[in-house]
PDB file of N, CA and C in Angstrom:
ATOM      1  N   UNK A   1     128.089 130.675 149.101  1.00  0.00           N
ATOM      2  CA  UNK A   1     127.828 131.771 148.211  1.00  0.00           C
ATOM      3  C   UNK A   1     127.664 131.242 146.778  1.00  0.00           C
ATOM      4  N   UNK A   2     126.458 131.700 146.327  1.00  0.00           N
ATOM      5  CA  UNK A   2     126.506 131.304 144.626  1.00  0.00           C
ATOM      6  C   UNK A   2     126.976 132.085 143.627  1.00  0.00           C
ATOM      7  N   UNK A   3     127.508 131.169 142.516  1.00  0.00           N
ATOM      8  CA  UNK A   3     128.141 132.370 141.433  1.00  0.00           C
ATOM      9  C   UNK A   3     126.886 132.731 140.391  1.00  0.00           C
ATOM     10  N   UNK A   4     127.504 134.238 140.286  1.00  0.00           N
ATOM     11  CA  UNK A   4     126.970 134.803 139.156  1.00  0.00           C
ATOM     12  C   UNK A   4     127.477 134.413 138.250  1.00  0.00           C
ATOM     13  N   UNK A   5     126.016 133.721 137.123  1.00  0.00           N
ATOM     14  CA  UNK A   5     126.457 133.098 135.836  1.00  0.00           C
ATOM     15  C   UNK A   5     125.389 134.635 134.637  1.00  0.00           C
ATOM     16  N   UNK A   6     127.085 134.559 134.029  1.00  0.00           N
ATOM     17  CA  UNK A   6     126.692 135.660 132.925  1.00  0.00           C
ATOM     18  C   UNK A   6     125.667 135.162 131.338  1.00  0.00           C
ATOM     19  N   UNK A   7     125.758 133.806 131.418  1.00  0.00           N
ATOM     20  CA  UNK A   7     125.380 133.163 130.191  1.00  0.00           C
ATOM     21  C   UNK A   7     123.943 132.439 130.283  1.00  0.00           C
ATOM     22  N   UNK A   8     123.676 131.789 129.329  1.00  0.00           N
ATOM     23  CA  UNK A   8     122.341 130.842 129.541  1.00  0.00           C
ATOM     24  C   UNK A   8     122.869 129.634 128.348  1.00  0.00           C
ATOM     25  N   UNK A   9     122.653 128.863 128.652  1.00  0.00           N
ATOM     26  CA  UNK A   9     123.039 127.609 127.475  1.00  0.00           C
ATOM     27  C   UNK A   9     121.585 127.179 128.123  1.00  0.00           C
ATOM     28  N   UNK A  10     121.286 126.663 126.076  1.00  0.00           N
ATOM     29  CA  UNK A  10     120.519 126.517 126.020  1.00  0.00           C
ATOM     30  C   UNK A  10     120.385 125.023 124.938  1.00  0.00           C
ATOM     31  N   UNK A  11     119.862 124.197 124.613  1.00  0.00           N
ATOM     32  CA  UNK A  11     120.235 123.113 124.074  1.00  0.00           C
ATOM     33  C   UNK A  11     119.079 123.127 122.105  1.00  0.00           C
ATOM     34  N   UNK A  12     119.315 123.477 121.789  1.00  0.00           N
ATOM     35  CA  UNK A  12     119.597 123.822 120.218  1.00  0.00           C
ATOM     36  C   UNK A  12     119.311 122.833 119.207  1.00  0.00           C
ATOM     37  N   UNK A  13     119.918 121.352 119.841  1.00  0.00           N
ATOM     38  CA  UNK A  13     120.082 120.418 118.523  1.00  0.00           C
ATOM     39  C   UNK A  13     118.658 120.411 117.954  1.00  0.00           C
ATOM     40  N   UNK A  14     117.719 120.275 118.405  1.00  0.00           N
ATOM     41  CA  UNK A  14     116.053 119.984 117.820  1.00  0.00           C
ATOM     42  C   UNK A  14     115.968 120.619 117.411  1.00  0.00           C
ATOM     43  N   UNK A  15     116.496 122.047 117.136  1.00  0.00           N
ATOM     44  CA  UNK A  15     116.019 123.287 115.917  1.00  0.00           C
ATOM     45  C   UNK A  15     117.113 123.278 115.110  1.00  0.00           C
ATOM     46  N   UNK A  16     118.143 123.157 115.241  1.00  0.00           N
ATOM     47  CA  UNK A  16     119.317 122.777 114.301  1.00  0.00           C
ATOM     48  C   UNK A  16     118.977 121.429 113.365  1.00  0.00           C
ATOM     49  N   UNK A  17     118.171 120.481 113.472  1.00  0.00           N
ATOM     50  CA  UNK A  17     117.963 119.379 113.212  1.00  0.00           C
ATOM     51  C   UNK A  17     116.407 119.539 112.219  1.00  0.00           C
ATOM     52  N   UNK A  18     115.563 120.292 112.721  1.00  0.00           N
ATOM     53  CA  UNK A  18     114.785 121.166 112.157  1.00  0.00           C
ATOM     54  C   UNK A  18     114.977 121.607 111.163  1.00  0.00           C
ATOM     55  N   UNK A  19     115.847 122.394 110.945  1.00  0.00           N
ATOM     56  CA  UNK A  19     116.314 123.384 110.268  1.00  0.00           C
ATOM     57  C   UNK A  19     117.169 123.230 109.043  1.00  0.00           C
ATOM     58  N   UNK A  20     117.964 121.722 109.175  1.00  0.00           N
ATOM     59  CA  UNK A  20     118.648 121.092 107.618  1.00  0.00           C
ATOM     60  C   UNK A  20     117.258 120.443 107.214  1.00  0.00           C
ATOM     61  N   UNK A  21     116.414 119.945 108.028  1.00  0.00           N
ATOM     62  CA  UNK A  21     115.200 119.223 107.592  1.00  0.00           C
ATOM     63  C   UNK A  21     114.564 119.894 106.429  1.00  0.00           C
ATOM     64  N   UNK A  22     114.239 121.399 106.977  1.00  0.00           N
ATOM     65  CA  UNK A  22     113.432 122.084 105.729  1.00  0.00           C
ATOM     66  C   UNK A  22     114.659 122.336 104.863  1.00  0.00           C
ATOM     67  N   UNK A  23     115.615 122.686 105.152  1.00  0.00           N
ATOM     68  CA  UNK A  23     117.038 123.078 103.882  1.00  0.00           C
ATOM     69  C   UNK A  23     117.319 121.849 102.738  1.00  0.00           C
ATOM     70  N   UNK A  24     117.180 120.645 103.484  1.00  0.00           N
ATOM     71  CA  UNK A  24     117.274 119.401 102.446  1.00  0.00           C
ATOM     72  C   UNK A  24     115.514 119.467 101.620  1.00  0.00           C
ATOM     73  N   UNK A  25     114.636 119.819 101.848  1.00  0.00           N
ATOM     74  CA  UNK A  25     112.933 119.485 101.814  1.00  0.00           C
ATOM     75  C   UNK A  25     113.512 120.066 100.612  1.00  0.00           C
ATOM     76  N   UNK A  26     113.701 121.543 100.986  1.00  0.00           N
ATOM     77  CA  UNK A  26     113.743 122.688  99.770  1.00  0.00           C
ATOM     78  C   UNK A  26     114.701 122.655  98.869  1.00  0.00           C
ATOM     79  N   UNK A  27     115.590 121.983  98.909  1.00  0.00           N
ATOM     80  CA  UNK A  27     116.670 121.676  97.990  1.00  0.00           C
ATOM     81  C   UNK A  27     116.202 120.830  97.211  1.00  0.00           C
ATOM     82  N   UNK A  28     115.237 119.763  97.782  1.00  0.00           N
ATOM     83  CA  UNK A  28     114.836 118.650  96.816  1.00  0.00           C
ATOM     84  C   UNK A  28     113.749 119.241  96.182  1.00  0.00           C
ATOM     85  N   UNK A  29     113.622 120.636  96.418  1.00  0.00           N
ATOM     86  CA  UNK A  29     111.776 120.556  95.535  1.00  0.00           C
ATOM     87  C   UNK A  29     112.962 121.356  94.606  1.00  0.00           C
ATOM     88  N   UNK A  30     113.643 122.322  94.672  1.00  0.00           N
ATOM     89  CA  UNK A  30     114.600 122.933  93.921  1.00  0.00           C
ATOM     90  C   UNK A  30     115.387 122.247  92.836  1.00  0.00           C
ATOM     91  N   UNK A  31     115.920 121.222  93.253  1.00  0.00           N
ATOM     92  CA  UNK A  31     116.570 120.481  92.445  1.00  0.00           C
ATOM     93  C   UNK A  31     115.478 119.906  90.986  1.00  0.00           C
ATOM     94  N   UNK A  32     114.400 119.529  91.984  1.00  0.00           N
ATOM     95  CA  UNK A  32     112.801 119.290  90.753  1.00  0.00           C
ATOM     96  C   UNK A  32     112.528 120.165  90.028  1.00  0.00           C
ATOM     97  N   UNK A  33     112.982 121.289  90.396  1.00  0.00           N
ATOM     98  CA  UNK A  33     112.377 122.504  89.396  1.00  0.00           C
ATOM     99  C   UNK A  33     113.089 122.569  88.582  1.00  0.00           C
ATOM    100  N   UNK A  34     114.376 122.462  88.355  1.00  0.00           N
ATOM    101  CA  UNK A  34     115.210 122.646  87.956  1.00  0.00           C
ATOM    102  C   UNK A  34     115.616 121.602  86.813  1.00  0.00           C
ATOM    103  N   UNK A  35     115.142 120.645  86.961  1.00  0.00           N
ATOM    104  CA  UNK A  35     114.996 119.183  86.233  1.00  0.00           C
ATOM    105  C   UNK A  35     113.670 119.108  85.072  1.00  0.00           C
ATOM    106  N   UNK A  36     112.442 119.564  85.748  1.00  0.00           N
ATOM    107  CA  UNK A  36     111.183 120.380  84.862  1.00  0.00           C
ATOM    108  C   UNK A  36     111.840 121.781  84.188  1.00  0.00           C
ATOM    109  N   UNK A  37     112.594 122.193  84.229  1.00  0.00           N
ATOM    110  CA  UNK A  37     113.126 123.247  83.396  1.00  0.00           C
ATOM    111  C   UNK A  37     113.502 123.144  82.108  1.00  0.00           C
ATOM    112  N   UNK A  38     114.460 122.324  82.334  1.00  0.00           N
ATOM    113  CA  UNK A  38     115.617 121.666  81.445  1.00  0.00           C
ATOM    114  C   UNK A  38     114.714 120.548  80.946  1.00  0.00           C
ATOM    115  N   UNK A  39     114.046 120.295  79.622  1.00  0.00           N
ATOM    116  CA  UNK A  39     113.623 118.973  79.401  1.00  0.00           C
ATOM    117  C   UNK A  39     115.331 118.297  78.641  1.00  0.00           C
ATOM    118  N   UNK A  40     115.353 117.144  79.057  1.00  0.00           N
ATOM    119  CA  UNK A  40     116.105 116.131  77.623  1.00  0.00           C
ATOM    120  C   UNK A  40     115.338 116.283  76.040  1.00  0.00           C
ATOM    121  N   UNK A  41     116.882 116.611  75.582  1.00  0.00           N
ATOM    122  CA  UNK A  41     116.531 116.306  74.127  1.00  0.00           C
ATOM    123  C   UNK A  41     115.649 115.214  73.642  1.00  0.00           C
ATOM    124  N   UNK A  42     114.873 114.916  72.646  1.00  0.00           N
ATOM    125  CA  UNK A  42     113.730 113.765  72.343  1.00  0.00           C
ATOM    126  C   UNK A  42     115.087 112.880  71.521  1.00  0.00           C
ATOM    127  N   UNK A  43     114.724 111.211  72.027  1.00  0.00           N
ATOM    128  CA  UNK A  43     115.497 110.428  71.808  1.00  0.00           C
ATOM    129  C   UNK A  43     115.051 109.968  70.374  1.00  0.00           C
ATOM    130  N   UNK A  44     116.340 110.328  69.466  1.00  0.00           N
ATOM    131  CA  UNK A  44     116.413 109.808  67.802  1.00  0.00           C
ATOM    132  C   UNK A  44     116.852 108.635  68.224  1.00  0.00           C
ATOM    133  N   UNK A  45     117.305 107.551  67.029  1.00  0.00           N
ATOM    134  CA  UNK A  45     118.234 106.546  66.463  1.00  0.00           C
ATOM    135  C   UNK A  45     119.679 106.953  66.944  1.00  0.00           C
ATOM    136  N   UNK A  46     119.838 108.121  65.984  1.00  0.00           N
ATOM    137  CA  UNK A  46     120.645 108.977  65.811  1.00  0.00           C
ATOM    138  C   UNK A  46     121.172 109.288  67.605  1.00  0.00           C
ATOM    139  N   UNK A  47     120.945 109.697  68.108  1.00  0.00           N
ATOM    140  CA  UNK A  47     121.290 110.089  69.308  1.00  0.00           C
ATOM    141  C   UNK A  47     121.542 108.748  70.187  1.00  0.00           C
ATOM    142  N   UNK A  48     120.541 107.373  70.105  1.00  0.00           N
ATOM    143  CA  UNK A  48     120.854 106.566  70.579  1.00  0.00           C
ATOM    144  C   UNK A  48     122.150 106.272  70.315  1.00  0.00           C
ATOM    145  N   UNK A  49     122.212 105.954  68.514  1.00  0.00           N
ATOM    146  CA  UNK A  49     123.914 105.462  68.437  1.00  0.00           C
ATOM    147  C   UNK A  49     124.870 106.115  68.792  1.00  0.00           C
ATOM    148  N   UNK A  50     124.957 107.402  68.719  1.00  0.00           N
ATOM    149  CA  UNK A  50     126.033 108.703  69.986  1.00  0.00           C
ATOM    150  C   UNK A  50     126.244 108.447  70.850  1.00  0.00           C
ATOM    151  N   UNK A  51     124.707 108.183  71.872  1.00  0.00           N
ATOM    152  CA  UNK A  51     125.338 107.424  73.146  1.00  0.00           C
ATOM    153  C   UNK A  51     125.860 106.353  72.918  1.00  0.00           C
ATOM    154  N   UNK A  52     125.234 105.477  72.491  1.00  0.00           N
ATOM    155  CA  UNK A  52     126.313 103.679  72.601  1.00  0.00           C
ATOM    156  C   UNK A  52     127.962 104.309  72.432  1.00  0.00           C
ATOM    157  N   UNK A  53     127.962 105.565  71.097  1.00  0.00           N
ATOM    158  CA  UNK A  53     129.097 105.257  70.876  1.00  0.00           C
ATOM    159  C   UNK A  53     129.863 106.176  71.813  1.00  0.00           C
ATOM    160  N   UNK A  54     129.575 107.028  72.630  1.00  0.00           N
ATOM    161  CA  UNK A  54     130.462 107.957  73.752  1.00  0.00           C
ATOM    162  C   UNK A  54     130.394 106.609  74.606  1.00  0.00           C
ATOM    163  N   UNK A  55     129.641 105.482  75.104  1.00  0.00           N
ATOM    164  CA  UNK A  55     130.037 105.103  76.362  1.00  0.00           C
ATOM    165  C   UNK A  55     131.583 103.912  75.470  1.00  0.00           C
ATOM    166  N   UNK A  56     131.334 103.760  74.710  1.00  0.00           N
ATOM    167  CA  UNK A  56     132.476 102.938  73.662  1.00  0.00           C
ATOM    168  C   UNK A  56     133.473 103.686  73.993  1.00  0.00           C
ATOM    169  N   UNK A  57     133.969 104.471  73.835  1.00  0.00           N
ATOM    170  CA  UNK A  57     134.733 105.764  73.849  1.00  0.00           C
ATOM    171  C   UNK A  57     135.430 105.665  74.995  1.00  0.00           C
ATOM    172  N   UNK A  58     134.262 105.910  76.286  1.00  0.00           N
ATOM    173  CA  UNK A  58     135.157 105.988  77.748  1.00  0.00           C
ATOM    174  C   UNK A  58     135.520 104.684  78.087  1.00  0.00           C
ATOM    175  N   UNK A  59     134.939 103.435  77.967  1.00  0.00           N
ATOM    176  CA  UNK A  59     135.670 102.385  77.791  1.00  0.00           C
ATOM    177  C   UNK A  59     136.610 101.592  77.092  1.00  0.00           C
ATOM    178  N   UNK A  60     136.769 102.394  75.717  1.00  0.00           N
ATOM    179  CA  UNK A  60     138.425 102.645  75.288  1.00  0.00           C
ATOM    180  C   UNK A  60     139.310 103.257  75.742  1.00  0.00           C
ATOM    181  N   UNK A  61     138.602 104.477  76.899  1.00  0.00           N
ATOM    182  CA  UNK A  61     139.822 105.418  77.485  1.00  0.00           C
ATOM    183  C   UNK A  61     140.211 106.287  76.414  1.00  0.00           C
ATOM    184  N   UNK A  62     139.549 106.822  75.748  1.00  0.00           N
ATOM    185  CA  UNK A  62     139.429 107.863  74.637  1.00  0.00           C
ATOM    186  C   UNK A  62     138.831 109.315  75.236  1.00  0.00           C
ATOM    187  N   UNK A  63     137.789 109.152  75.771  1.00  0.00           N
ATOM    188  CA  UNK A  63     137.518 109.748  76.890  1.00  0.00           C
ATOM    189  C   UNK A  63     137.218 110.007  78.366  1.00  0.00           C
ATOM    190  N   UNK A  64     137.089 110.778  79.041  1.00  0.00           N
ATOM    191  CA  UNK A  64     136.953 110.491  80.630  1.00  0.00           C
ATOM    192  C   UNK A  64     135.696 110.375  80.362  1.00  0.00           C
ATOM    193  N   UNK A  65     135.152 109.830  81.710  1.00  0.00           N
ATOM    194  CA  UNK A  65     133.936 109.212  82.045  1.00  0.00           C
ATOM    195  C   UNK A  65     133.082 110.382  82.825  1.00  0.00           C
ATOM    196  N   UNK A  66     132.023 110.326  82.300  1.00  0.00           N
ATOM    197  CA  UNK A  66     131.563 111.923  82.389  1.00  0.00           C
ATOM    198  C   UNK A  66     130.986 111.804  84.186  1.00  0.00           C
ATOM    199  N   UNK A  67     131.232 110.373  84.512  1.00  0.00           N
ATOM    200  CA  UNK A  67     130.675 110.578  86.058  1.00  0.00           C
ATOM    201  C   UNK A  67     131.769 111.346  86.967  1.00  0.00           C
ATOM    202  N   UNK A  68     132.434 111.558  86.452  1.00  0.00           N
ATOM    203  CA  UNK A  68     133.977 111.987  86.851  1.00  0.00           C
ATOM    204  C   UNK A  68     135.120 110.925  87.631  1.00  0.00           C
ATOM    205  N   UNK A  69     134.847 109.356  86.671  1.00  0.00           N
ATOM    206  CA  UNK A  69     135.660 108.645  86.907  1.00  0.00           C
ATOM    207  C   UNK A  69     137.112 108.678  86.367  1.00  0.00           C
ATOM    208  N   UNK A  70     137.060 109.815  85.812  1.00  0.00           N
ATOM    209  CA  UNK A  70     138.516 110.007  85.260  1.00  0.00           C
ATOM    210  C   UNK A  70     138.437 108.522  83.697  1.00  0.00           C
ATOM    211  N   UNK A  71     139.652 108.800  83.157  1.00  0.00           N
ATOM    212  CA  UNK A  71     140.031 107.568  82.185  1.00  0.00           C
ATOM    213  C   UNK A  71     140.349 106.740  82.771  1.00  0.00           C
ATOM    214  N   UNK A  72     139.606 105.489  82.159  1.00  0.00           N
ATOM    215  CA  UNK A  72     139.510 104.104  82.966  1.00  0.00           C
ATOM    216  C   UNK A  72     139.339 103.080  81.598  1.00  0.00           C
ATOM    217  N   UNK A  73     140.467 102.327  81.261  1.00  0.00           N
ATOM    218  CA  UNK A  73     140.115 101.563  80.270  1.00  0.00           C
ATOM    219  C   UNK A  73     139.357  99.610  80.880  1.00  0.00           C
ATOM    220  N   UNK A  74     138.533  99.319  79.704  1.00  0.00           N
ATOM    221  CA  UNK A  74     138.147  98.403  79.855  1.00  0.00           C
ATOM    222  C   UNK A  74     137.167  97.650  78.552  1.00  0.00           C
ATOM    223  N   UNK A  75     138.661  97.199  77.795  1.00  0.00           N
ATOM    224  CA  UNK A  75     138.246  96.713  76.414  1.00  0.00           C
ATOM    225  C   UNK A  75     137.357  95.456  76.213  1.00  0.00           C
ATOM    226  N   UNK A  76     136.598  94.778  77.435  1.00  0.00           N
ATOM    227  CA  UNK A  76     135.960  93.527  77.234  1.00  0.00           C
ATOM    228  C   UNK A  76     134.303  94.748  77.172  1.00  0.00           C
ATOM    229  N   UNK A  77     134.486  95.663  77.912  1.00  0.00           N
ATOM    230  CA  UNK A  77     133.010  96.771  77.628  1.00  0.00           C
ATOM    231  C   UNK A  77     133.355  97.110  76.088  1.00  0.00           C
ATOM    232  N   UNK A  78     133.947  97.682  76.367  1.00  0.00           N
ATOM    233  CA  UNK A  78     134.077  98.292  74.737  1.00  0.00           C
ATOM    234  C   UNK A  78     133.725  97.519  73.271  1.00  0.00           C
ATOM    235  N   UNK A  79     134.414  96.407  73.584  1.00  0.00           N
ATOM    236  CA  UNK A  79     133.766  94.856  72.248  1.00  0.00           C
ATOM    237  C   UNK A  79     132.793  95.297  72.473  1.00  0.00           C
ATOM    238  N   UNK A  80     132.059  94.454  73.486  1.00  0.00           N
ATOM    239  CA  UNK A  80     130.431  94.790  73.742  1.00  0.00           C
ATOM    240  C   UNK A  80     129.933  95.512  73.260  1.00  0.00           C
ATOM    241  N   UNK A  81     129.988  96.949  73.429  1.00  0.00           N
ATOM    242  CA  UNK A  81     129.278  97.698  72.944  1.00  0.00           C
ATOM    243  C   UNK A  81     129.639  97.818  71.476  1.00  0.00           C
ATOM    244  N   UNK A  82     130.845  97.910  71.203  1.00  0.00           N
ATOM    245  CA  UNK A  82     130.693  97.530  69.443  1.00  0.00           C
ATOM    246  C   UNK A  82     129.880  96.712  68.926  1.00  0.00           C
ATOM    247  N   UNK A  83     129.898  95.735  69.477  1.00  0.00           N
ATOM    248  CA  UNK A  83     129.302  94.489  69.105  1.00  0.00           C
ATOM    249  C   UNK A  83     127.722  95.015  69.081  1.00  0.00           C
ATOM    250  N   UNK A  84     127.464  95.094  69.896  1.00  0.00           N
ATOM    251  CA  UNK A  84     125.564  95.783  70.107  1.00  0.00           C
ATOM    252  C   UNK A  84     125.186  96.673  68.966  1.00  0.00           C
ATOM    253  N   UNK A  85     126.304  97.554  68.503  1.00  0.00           N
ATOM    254  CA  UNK A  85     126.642  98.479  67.807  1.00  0.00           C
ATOM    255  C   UNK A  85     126.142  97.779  66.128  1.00  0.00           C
ATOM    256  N   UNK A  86     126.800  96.218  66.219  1.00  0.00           N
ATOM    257  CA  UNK A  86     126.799  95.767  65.133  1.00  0.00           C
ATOM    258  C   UNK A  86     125.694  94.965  65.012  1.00  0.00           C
ATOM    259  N   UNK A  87     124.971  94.742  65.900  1.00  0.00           N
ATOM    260  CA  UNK A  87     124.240  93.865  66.037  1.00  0.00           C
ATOM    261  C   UNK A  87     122.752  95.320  65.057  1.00  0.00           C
ATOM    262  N   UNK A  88     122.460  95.973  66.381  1.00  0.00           N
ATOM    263  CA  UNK A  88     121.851  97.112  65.889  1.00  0.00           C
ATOM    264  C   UNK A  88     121.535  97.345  63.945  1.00  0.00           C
ATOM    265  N   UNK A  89     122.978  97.410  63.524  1.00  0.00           N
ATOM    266  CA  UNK A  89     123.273  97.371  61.997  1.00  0.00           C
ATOM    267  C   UNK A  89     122.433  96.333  61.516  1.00  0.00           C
ATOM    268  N   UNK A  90     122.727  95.351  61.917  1.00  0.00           N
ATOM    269  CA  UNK A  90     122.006  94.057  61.303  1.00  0.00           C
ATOM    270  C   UNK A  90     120.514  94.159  61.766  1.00  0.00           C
ATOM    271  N   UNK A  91     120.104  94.410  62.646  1.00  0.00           N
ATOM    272  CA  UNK A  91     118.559  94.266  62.725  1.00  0.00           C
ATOM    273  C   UNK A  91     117.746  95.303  62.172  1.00  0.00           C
ATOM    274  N   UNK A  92     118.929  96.313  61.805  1.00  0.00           N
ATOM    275  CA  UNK A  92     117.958  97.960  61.349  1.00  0.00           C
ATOM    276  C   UNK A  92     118.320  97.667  59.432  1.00  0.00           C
ATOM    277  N   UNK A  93     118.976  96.763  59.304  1.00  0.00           N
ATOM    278  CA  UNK A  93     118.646  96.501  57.623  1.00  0.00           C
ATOM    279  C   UNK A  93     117.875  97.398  57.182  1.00  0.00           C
ATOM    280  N   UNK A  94     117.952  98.407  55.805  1.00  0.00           N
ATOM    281  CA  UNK A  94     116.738  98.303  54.917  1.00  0.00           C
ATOM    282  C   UNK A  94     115.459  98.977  55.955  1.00  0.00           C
ATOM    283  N   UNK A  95     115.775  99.404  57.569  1.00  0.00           N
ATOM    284  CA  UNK A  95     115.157 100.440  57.692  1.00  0.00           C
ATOM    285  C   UNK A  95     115.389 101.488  58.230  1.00  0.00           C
ATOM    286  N   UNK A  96     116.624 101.824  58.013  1.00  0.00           N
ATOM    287  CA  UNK A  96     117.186 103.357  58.310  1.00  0.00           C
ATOM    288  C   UNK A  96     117.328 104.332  57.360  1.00  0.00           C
ATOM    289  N   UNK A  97     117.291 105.591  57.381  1.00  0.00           N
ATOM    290  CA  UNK A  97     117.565 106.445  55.741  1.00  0.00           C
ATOM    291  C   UNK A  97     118.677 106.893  55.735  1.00  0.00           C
ATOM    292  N   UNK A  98     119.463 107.234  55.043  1.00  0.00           N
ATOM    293  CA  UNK A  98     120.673 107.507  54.154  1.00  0.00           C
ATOM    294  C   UNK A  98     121.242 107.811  55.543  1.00  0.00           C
ATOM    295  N   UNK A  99     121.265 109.082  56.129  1.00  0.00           N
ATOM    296  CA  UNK A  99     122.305 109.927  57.164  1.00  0.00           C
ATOM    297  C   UNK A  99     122.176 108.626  58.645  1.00  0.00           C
ATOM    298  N   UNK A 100     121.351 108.019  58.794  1.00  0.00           N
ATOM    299  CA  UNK A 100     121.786 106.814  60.524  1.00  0.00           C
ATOM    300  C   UNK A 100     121.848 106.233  59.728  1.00  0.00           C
ATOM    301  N   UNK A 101     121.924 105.404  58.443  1.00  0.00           N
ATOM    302  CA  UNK A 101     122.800 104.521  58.304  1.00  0.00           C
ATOM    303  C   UNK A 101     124.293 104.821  57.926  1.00  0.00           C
ATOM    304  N   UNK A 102     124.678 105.894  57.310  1.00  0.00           N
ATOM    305  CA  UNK A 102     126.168 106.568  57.040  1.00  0.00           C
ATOM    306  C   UNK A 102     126.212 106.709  58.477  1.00  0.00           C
ATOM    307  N   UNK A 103     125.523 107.552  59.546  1.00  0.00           N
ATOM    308  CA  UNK A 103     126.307 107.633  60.832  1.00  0.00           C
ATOM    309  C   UNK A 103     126.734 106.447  61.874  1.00  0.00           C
ATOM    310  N   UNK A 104     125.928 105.014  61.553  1.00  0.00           N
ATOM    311  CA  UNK A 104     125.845 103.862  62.015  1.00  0.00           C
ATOM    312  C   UNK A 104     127.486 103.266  62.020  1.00  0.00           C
ATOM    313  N   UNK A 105     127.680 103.328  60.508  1.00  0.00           N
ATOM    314  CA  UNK A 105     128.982 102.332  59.306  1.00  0.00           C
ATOM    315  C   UNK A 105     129.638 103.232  60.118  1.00  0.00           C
ATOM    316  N   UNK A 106     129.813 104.886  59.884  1.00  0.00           N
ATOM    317  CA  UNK A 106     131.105 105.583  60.033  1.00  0.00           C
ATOM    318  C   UNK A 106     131.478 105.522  62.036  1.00  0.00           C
ATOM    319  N   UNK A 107     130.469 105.677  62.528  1.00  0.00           N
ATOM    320  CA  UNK A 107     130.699 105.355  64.254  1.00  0.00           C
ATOM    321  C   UNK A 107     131.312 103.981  64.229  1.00  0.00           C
ATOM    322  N   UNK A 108     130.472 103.072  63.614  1.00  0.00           N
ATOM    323  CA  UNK A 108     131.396 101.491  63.809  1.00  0.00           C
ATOM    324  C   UNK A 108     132.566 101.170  63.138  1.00  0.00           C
ATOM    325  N   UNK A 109     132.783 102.146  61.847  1.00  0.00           N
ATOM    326  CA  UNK A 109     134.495 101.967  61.772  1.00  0.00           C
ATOM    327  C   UNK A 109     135.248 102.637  62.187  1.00  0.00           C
ATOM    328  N   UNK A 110     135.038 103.723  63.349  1.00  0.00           N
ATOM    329  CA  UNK A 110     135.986 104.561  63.909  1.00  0.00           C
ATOM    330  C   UNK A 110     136.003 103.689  64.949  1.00  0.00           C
ATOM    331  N   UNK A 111     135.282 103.058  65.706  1.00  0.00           N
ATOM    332  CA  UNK A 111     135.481 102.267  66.721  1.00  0.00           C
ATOM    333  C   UNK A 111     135.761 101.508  66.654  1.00  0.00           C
ATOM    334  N   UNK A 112     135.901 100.521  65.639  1.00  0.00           N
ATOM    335  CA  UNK A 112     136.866  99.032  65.528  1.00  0.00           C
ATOM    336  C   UNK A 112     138.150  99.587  65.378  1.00  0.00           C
ATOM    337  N   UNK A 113     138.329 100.521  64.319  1.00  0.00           N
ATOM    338  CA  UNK A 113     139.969 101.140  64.501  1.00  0.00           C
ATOM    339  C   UNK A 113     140.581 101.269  65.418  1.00  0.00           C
ATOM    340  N   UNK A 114     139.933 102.300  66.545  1.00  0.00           N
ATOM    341  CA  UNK A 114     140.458 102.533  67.612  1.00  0.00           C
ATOM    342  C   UNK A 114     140.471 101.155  68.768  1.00  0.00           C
ATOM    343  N   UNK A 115     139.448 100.108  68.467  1.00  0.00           N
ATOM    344  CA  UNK A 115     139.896  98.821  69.466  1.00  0.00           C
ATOM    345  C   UNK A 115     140.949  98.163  68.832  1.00  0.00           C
ATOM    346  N   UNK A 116     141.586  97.902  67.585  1.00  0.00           N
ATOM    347  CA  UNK A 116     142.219  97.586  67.205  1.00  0.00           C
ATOM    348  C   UNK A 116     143.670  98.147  67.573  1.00  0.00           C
ATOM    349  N   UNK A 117     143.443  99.360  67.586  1.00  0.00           N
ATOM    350  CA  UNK A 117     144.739 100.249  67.488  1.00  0.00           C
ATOM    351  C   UNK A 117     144.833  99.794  69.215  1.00  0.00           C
ATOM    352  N   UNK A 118     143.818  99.972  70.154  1.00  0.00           N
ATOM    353  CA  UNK A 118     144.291  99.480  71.924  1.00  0.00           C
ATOM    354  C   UNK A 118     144.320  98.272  71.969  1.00  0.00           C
ATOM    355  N   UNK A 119     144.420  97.041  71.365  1.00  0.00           N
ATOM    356  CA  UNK A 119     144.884  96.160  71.440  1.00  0.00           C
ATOM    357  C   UNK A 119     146.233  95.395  70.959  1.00  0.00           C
ATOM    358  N   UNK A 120     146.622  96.134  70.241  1.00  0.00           N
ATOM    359  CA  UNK A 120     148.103  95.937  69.681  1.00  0.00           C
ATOM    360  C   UNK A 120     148.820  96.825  70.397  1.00  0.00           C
TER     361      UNK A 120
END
């Protein structure tokens, strides 16, 4: 005697598999749109030395690390980037105007202070 089967199984994975296929497709054209939305600010001097000096910063452990590495010190980066910092100074001589060169001096003496102050 055969049993009565109430169900049907049916095997799925190839449309399930399908189916993140277009969900990842469309996420990535989404994510693009979304990137063409939002332009980046246009890169100054000025903004360059901000960045040098925020990544100075998280490698003093002044701030967290915006990748969400948490505070992580590591003062042989940090020279470095001072140093680049200073280097920068010296090659932009005589051609920066009044406000990036005041923001240049005043970023590079807040940051020697503060390597100074984490090394003692």
């Amino acid at each position: 005697m055969q049993e009565k089967r109430d169900f049907v199984i049916k095997d799925r994975r190839r449309i399930f598999k399908e189916e993140e296929k277009k969900e990842k497709e469309e996420a990535k054209v989404e994510g693009s749109k979304e990137v063409e939305e939002k332009p980046l600010p246009p890169v100054t001097f000025s903004s360059f030395i901000v960045s040098l000096s925020s990544s100075a910063l998280v490698h003093l452990g002044e701030i967290p690390d915006p990748t969400g590495g948490g505070i992580k010190k590591n003062l042989k980066l940090a020279k470095q980037t001072i140093d680049v910092l200073e280097m920068l100074k010296e090659k932009t001589k005589g051609n920066l105007d009044v406000d990036e060169e005041g923001l240049l001096n005043n970023i590079l003496f807040d940051l020697r202070v503060r390597y100074v102050k984490q090394k003692s």
